[in-house]
PDB file of N, CA and C in Angstrom:
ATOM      1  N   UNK A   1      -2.014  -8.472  -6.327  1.00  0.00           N
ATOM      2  CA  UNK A   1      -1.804  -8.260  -4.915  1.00  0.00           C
ATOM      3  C   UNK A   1      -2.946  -7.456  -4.306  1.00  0.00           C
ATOM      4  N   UNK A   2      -3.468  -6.502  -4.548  1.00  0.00           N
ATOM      5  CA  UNK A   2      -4.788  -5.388  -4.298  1.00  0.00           C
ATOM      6  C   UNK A   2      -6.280  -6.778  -4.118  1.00  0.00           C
ATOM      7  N   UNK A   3      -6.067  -7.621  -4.683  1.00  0.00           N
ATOM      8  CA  UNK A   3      -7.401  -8.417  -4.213  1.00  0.00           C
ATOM      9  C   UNK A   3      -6.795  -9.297  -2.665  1.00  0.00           C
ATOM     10  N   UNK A   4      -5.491  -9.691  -3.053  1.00  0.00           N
ATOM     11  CA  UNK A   4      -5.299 -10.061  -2.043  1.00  0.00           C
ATOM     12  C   UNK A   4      -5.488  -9.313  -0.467  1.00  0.00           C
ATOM     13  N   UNK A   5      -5.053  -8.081  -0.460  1.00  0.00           N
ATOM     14  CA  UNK A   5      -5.094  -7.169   0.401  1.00  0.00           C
ATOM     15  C   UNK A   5      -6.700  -7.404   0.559  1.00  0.00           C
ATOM     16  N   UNK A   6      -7.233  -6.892  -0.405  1.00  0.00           N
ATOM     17  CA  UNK A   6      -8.956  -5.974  -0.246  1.00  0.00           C
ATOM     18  C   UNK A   6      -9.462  -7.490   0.894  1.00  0.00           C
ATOM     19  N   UNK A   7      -9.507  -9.019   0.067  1.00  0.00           N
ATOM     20  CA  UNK A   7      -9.599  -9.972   1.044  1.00  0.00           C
ATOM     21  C   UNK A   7      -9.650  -9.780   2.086  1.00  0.00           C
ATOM     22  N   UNK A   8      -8.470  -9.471   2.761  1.00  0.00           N
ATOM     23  CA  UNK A   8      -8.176  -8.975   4.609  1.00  0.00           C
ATOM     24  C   UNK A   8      -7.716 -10.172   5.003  1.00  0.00           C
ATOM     25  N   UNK A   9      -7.316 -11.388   4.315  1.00  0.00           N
ATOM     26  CA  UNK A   9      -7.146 -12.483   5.049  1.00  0.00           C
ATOM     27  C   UNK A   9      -5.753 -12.605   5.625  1.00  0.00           C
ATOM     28  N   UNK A  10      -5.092 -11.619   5.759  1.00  0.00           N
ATOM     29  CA  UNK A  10      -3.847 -11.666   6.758  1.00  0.00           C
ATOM     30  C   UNK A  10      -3.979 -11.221   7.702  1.00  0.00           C
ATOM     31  N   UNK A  11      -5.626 -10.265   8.004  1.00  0.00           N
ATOM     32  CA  UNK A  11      -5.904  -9.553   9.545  1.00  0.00           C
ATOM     33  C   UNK A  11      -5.778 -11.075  10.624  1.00  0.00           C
ATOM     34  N   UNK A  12      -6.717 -12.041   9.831  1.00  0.00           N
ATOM     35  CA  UNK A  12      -6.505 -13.326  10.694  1.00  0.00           C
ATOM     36  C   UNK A  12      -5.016 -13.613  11.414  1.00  0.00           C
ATOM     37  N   UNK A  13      -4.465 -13.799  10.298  1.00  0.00           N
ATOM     38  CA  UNK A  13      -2.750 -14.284  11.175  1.00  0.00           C
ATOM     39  C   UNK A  13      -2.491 -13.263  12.110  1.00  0.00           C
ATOM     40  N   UNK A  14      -2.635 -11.998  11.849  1.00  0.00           N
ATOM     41  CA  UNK A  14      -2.662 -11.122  12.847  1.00  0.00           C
ATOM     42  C   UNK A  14      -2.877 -11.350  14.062  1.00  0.00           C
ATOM     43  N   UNK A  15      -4.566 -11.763  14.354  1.00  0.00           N
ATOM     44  CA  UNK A  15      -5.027 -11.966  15.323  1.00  0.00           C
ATOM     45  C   UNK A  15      -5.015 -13.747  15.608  1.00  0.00           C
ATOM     46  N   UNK A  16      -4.339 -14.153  14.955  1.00  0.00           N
ATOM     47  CA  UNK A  16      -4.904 -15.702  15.831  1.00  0.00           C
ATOM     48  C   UNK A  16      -3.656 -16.519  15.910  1.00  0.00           C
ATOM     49  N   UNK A  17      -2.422 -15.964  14.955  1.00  0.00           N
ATOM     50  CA  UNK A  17      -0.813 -16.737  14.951  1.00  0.00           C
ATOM     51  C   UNK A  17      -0.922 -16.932  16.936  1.00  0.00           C
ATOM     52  N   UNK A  18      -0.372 -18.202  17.033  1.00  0.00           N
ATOM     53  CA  UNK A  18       0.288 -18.177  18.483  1.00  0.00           C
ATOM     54  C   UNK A  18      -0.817 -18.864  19.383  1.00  0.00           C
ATOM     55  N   UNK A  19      -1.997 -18.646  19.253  1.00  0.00           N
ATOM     56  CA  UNK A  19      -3.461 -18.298  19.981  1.00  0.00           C
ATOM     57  C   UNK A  19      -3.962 -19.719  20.130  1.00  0.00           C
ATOM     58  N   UNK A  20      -3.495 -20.881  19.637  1.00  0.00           N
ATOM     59  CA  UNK A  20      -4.410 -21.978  19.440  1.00  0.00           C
ATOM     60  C   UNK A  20      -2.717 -23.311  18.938  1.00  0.00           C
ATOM     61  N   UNK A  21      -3.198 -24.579  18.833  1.00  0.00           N
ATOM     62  CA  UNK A  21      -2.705 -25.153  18.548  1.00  0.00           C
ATOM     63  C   UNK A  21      -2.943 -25.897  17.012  1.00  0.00           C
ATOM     64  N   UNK A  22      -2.292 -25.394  15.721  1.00  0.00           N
ATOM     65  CA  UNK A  22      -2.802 -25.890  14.328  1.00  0.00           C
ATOM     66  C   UNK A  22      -2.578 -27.663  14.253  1.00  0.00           C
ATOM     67  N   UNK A  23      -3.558 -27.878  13.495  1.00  0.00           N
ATOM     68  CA  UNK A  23      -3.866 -29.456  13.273  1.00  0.00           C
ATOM     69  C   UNK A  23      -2.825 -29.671  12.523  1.00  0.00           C
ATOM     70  N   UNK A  24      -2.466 -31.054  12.057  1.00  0.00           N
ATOM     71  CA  UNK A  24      -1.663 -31.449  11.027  1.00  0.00           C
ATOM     72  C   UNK A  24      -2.523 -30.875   9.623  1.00  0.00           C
ATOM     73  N   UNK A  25      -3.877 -31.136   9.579  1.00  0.00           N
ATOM     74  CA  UNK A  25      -4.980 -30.567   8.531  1.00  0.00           C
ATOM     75  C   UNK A  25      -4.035 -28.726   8.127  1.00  0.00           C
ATOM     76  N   UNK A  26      -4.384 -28.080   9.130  1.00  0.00           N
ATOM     77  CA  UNK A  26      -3.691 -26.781   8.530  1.00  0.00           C
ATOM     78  C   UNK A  26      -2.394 -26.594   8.477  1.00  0.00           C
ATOM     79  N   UNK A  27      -1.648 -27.546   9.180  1.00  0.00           N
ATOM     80  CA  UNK A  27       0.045 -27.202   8.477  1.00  0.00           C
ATOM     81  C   UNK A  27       0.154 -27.639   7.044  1.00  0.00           C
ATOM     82  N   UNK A  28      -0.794 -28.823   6.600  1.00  0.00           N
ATOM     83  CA  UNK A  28      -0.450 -29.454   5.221  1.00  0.00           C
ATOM     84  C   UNK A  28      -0.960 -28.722   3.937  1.00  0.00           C
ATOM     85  N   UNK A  29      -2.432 -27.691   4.461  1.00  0.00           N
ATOM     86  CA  UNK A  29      -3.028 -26.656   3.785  1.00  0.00           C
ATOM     87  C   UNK A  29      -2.215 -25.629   4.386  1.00  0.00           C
ATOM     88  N   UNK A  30      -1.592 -25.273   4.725  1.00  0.00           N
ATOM     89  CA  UNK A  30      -0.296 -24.021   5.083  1.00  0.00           C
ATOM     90  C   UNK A  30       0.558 -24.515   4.022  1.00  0.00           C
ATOM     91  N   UNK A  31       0.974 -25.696   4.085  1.00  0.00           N
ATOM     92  CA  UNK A  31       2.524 -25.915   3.081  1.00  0.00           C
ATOM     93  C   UNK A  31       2.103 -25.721   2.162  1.00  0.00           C
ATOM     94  N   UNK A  32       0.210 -26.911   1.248  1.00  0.00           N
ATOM     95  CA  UNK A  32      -0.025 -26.238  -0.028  1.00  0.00           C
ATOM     96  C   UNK A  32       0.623 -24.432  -0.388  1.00  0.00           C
ATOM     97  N   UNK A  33      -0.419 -23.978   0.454  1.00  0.00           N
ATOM     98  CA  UNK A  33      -0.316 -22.595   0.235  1.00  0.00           C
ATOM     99  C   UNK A  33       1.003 -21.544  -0.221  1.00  0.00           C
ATOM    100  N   UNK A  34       2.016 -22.284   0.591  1.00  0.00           N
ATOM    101  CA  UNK A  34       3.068 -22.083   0.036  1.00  0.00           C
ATOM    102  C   UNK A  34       3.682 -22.389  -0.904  1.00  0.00           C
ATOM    103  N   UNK A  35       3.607 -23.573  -1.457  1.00  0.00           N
ATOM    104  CA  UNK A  35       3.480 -24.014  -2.613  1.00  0.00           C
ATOM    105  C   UNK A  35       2.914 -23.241  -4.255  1.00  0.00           C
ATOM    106  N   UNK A  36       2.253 -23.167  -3.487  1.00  0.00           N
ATOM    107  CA  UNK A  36       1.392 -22.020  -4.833  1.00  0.00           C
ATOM    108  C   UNK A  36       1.885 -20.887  -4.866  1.00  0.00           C
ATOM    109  N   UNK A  37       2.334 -20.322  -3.804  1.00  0.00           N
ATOM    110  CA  UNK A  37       2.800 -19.136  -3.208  1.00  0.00           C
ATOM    111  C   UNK A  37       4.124 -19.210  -4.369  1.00  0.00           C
ATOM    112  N   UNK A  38       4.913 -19.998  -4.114  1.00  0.00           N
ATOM    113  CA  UNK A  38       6.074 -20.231  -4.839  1.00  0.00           C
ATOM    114  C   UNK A  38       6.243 -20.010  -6.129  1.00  0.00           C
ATOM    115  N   UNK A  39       5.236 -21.259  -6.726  1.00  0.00           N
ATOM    116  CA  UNK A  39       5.397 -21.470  -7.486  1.00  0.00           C
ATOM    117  C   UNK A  39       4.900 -19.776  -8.877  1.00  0.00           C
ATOM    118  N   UNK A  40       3.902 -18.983  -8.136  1.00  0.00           N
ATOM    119  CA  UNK A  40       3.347 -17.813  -8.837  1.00  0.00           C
ATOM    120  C   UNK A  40       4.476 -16.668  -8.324  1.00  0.00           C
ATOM    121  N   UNK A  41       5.682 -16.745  -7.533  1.00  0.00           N
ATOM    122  CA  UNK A  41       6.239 -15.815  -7.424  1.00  0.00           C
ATOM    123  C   UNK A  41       7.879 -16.315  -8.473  1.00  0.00           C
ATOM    124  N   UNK A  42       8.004 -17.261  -8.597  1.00  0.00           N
ATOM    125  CA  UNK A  42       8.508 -17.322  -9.083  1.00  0.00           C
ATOM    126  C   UNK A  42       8.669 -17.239 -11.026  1.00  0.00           C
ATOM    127  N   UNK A  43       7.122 -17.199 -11.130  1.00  0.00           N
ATOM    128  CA  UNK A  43       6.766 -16.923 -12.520  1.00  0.00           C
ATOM    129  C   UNK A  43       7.066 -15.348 -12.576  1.00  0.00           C
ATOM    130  N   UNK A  44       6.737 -14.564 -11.296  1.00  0.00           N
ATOM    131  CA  UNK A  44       6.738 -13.337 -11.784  1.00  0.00           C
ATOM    132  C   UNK A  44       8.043 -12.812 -11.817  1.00  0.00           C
ATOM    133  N   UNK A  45       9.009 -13.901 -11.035  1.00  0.00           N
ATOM    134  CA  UNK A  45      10.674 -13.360 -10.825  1.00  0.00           C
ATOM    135  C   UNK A  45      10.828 -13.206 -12.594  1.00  0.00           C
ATOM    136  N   UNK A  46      10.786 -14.647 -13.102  1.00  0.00           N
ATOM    137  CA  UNK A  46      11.002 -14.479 -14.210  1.00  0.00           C
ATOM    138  C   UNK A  46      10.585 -13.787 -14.972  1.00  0.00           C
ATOM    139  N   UNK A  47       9.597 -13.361 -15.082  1.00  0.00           N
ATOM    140  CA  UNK A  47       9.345 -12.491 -15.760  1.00  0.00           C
ATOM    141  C   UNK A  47       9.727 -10.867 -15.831  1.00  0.00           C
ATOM    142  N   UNK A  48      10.412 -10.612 -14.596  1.00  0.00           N
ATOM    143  CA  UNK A  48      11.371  -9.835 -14.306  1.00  0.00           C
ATOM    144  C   UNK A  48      10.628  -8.529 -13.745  1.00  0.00           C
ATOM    145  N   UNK A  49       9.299  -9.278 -12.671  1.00  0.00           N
ATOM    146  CA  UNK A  49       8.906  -7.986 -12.447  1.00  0.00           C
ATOM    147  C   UNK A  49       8.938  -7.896 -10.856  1.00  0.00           C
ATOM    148  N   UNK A  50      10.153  -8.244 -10.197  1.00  0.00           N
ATOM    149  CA  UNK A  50      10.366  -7.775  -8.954  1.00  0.00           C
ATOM    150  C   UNK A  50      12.149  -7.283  -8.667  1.00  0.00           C
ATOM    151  N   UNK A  51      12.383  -7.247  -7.557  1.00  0.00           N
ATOM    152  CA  UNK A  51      14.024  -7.124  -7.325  1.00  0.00           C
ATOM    153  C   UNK A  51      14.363  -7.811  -6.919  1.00  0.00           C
ATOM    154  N   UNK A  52      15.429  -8.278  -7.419  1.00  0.00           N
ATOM    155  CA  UNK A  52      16.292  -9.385  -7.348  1.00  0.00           C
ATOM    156  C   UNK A  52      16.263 -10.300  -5.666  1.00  0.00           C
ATOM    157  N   UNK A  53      16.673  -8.956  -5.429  1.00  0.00           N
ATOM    158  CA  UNK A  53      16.755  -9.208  -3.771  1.00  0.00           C
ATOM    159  C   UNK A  53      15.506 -10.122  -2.594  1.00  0.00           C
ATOM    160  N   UNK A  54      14.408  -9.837  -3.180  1.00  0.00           N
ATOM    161  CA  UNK A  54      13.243 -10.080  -3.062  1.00  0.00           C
ATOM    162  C   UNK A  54      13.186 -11.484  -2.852  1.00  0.00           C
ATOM    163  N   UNK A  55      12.241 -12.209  -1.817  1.00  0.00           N
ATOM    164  CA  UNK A  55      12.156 -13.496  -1.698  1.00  0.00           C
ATOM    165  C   UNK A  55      10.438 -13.447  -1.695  1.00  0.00           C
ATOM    166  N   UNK A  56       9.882 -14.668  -1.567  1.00  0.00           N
ATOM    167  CA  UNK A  56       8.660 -14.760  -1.636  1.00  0.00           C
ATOM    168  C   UNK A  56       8.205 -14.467   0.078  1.00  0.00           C
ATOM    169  N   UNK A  57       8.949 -15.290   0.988  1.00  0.00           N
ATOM    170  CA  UNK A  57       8.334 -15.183   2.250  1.00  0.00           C
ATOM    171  C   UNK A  57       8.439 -13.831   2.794  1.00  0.00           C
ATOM    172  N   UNK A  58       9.243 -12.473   2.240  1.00  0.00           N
ATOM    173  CA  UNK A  58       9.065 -11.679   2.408  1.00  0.00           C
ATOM    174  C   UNK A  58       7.983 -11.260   2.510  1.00  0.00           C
ATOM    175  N   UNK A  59       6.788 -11.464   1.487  1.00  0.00           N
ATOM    176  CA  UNK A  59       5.596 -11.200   1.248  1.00  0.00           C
ATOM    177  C   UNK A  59       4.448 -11.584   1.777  1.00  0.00           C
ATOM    178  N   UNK A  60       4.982 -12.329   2.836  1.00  0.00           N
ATOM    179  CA  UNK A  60       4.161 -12.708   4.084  1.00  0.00           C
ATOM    180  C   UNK A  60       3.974 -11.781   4.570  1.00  0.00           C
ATOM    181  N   UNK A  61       5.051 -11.327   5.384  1.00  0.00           N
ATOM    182  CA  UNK A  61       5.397  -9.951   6.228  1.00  0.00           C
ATOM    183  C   UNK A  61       4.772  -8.661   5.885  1.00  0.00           C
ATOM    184  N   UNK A  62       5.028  -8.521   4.194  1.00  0.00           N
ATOM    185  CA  UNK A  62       4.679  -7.552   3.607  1.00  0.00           C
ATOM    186  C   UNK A  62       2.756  -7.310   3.696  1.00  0.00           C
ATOM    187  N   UNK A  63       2.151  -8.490   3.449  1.00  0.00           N
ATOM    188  CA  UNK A  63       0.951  -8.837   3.663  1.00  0.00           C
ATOM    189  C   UNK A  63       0.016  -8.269   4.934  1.00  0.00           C
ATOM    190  N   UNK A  64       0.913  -8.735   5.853  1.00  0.00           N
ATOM    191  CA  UNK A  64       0.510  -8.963   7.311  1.00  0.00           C
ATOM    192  C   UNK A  64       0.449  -6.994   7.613  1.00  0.00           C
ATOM    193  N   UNK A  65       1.603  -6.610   7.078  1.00  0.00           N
ATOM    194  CA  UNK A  65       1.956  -4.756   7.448  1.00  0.00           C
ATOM    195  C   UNK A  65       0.560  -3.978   6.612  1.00  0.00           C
ATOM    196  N   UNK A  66       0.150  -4.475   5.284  1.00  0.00           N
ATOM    197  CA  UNK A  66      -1.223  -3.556   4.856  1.00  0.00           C
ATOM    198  C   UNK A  66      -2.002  -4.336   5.738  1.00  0.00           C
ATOM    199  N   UNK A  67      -1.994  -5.472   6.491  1.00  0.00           N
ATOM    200  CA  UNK A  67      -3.478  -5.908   7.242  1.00  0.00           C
ATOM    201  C   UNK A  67      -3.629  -4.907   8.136  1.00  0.00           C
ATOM    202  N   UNK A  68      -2.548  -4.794   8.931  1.00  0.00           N
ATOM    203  CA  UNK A  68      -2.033  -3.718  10.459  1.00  0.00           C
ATOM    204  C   UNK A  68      -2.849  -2.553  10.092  1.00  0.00           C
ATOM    205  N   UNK A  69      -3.013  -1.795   8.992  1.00  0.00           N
ATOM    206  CA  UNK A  69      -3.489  -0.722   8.785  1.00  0.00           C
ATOM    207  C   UNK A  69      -5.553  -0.611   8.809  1.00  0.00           C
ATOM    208  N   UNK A  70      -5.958   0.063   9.463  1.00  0.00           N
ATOM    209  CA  UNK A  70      -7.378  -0.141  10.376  1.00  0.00           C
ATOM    210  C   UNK A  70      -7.640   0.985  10.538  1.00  0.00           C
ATOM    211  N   UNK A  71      -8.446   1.918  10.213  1.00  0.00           N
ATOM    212  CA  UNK A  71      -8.931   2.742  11.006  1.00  0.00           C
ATOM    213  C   UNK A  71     -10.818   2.212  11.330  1.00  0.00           C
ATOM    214  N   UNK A  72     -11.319   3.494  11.941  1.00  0.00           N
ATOM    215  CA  UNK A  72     -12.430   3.137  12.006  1.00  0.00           C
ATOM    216  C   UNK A  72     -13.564   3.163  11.000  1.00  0.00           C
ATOM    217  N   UNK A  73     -13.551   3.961   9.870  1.00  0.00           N
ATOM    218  CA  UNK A  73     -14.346   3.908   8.726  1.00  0.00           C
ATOM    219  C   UNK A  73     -13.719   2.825   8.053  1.00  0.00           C
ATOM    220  N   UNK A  74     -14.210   1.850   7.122  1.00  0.00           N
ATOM    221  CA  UNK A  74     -13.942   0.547   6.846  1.00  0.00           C
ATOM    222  C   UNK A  74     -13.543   0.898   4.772  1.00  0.00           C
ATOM    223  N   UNK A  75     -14.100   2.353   4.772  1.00  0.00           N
ATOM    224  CA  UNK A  75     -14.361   2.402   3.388  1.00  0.00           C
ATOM    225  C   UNK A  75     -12.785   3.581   3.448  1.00  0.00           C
ATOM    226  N   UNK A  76     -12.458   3.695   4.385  1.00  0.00           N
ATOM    227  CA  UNK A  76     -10.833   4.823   4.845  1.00  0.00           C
ATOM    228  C   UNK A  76      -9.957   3.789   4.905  1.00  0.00           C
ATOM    229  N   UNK A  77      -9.974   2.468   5.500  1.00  0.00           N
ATOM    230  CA  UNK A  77      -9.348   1.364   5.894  1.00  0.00           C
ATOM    231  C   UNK A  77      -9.232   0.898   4.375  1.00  0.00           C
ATOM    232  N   UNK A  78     -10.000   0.553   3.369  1.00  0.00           N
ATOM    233  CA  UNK A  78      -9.764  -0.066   2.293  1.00  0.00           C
ATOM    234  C   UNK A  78      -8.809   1.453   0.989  1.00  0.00           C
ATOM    235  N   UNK A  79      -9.221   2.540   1.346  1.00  0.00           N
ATOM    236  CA  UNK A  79      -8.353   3.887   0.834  1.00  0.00           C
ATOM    237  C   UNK A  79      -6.936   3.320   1.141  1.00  0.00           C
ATOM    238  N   UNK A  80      -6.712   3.353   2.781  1.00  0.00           N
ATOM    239  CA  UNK A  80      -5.085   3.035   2.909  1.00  0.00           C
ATOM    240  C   UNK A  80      -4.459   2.762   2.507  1.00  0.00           C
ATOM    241  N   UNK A  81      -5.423   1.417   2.510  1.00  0.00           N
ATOM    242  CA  UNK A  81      -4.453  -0.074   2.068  1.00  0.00           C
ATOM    243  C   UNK A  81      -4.093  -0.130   0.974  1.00  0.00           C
ATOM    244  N   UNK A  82      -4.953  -0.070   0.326  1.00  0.00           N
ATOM    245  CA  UNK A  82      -4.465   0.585  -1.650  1.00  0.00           C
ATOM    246  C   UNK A  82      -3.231   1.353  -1.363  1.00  0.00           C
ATOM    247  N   UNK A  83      -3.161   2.526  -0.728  1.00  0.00           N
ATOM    248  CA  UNK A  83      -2.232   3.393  -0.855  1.00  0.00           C
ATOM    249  C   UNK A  83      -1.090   3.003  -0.423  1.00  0.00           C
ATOM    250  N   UNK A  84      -1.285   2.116   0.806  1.00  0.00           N
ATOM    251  CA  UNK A  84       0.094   1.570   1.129  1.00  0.00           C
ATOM    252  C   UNK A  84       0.850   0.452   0.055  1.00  0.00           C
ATOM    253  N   UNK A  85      -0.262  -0.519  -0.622  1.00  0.00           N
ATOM    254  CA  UNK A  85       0.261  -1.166  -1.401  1.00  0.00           C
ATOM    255  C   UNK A  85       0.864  -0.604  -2.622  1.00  0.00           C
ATOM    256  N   UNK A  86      -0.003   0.500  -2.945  1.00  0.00           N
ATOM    257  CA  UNK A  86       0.924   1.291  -4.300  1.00  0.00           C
ATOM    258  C   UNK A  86       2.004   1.334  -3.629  1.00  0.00           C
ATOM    259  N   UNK A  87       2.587   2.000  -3.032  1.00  0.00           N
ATOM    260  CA  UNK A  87       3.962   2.888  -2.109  1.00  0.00           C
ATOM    261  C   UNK A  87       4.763   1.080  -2.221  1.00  0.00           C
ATOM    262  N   UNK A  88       4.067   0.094  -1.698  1.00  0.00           N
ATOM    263  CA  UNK A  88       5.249  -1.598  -1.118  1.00  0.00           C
ATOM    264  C   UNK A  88       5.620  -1.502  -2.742  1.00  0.00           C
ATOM    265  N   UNK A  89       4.594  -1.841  -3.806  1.00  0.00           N
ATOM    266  CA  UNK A  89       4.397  -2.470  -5.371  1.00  0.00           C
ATOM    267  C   UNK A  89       5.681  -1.225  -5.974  1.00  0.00           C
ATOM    268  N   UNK A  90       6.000  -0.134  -5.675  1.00  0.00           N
ATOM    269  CA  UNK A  90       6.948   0.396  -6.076  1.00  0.00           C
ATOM    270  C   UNK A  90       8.106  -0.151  -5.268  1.00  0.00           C
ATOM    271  N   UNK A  91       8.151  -0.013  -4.259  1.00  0.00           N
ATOM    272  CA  UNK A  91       9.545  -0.367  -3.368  1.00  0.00           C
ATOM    273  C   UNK A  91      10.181  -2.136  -4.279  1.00  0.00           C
ATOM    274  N   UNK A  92       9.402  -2.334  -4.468  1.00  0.00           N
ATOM    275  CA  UNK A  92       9.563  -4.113  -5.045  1.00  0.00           C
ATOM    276  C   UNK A  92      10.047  -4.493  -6.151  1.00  0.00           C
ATOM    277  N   UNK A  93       9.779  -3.631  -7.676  1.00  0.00           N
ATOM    278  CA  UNK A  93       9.923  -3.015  -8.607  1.00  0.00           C
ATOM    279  C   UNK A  93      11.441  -3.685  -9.128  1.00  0.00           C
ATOM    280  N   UNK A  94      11.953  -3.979 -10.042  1.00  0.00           N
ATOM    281  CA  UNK A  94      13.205  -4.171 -10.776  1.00  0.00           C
ATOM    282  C   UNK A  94      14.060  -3.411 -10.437  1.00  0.00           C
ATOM    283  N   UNK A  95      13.574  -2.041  -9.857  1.00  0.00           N
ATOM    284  CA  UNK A  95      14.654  -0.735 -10.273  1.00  0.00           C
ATOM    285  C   UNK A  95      15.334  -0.291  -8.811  1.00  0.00           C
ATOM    286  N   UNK A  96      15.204  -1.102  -8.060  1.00  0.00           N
ATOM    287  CA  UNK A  96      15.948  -0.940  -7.315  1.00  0.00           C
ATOM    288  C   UNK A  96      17.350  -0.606  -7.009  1.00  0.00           C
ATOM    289  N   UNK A  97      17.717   0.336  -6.373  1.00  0.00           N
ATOM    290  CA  UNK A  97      19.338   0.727  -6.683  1.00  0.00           C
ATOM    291  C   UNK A  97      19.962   0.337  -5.075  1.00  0.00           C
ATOM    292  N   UNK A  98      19.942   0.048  -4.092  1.00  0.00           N
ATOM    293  CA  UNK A  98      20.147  -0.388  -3.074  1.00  0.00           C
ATOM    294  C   UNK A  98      19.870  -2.086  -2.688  1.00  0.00           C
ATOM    295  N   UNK A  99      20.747  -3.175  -1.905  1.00  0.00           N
ATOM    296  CA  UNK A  99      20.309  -3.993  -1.684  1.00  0.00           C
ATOM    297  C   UNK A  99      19.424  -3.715  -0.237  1.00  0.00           C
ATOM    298  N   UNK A 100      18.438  -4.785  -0.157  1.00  0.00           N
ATOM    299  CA  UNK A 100      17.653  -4.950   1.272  1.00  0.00           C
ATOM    300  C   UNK A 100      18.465  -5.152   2.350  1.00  0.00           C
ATOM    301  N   UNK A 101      18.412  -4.406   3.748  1.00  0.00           N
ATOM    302  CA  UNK A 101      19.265  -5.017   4.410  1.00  0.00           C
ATOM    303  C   UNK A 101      18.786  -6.122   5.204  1.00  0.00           C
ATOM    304  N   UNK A 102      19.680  -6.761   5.754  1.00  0.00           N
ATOM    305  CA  UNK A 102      19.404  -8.191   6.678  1.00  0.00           C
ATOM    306  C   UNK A 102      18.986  -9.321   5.533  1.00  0.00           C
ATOM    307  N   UNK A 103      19.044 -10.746   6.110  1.00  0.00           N
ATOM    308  CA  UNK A 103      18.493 -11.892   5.481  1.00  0.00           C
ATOM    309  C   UNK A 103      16.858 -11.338   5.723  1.00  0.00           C
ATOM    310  N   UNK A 104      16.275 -12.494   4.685  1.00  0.00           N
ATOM    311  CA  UNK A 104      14.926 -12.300   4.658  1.00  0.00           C
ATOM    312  C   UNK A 104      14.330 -12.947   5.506  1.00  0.00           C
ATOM    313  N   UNK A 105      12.858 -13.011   6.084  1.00  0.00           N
ATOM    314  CA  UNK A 105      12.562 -13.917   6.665  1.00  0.00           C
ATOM    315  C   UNK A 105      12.477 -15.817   6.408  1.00  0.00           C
ATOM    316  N   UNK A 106      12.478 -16.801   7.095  1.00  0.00           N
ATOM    317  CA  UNK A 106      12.659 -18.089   6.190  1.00  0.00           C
ATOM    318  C   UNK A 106      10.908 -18.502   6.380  1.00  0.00           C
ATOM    319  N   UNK A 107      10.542 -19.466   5.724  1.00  0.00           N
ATOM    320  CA  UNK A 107       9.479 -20.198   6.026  1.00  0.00           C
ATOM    321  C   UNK A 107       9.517 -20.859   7.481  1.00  0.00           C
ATOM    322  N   UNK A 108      10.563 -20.852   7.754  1.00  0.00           N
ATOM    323  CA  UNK A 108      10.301 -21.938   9.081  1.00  0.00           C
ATOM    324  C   UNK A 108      10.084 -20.713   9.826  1.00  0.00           C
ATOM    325  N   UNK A 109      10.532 -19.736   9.861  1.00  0.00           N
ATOM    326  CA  UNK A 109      10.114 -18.727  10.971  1.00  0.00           C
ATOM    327  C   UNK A 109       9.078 -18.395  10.878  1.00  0.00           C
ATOM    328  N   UNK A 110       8.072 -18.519   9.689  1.00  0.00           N
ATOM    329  CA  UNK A 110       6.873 -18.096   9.577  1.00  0.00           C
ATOM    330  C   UNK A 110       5.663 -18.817  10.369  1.00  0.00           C
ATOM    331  N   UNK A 111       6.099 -20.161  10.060  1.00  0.00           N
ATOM    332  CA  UNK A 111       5.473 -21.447  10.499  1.00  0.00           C
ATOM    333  C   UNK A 111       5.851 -21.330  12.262  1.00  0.00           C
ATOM    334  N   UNK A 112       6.775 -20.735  12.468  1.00  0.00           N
ATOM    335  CA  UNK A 112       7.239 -20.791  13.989  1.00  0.00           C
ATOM    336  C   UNK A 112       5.872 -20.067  14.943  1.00  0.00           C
ATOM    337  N   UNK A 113       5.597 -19.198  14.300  1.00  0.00           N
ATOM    338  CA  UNK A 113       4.531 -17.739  14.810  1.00  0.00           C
ATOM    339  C   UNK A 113       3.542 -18.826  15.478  1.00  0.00           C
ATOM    340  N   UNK A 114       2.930 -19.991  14.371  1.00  0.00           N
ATOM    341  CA  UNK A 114       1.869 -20.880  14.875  1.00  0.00           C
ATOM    342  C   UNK A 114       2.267 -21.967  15.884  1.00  0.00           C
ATOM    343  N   UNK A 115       3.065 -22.308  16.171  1.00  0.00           N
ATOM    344  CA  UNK A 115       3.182 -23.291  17.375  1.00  0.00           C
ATOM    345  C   UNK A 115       3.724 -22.721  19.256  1.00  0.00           C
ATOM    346  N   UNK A 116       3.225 -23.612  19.832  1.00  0.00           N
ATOM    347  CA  UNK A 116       3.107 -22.872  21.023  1.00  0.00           C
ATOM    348  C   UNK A 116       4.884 -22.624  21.805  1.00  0.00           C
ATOM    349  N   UNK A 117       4.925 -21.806  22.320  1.00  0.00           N
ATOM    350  CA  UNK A 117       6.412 -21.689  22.667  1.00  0.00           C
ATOM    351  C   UNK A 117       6.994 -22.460  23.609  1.00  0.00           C
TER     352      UNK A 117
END
């Protein structure tokens, strides 16, 4: 997850969800993505290293919240984000003693962000 973050490629959805109209080209490379998405979170369910409760599209969301984090030194901005992800990578953890509240987010709501209202 830490390369994913360091990347930054969720600052994009940040700034461009809503903003434009996506091709059929990027909904079908969106679904891949999810796809893969899936299929590697679900290796790690099994392997028993998240909480139960936990869904994958959560981790959209989760993604998008270390992008949010910015200051103006870029080398303070990459400090954060580490730090915030240690702090999520525990919250996520097996050992959870509380369920999450609310449903999780779905894929279709994710996919919703990109089309025009």
């Amino acid at each position: 997850m830490s390369r994913r973050v360091e990347a930054d490629s969720h600052s994009l959805t940040l700034r461009l969800a809503g903003t434009f109209t996506p091709t059929e080209d990027l909904y079908r490379e969106g679904q891949r993505a999810q796809e893969l998405n899936v299929r590697l979170f679900e290796r790690t369910k099994r392997a028993g290293a998240s909480r139960a409760d936990l869904v994958v599209d959560d981790l959209t969301f989760v993604f998008e919240q270390l992008a949010a984090v910015r200051v103006r030194d870029p080398n303070r901005t990459r400090e954060l984000r580490r730090r915030y992800l240690a702090l999520t990578l525990r919250a996520i953890e097996t050992k959870a003693d509380q369920a999450l509240p609310g449903p999780p987010p779905t894929w279709s709501e994710i996919v919703q962000r990109w089309q025009d209202e």
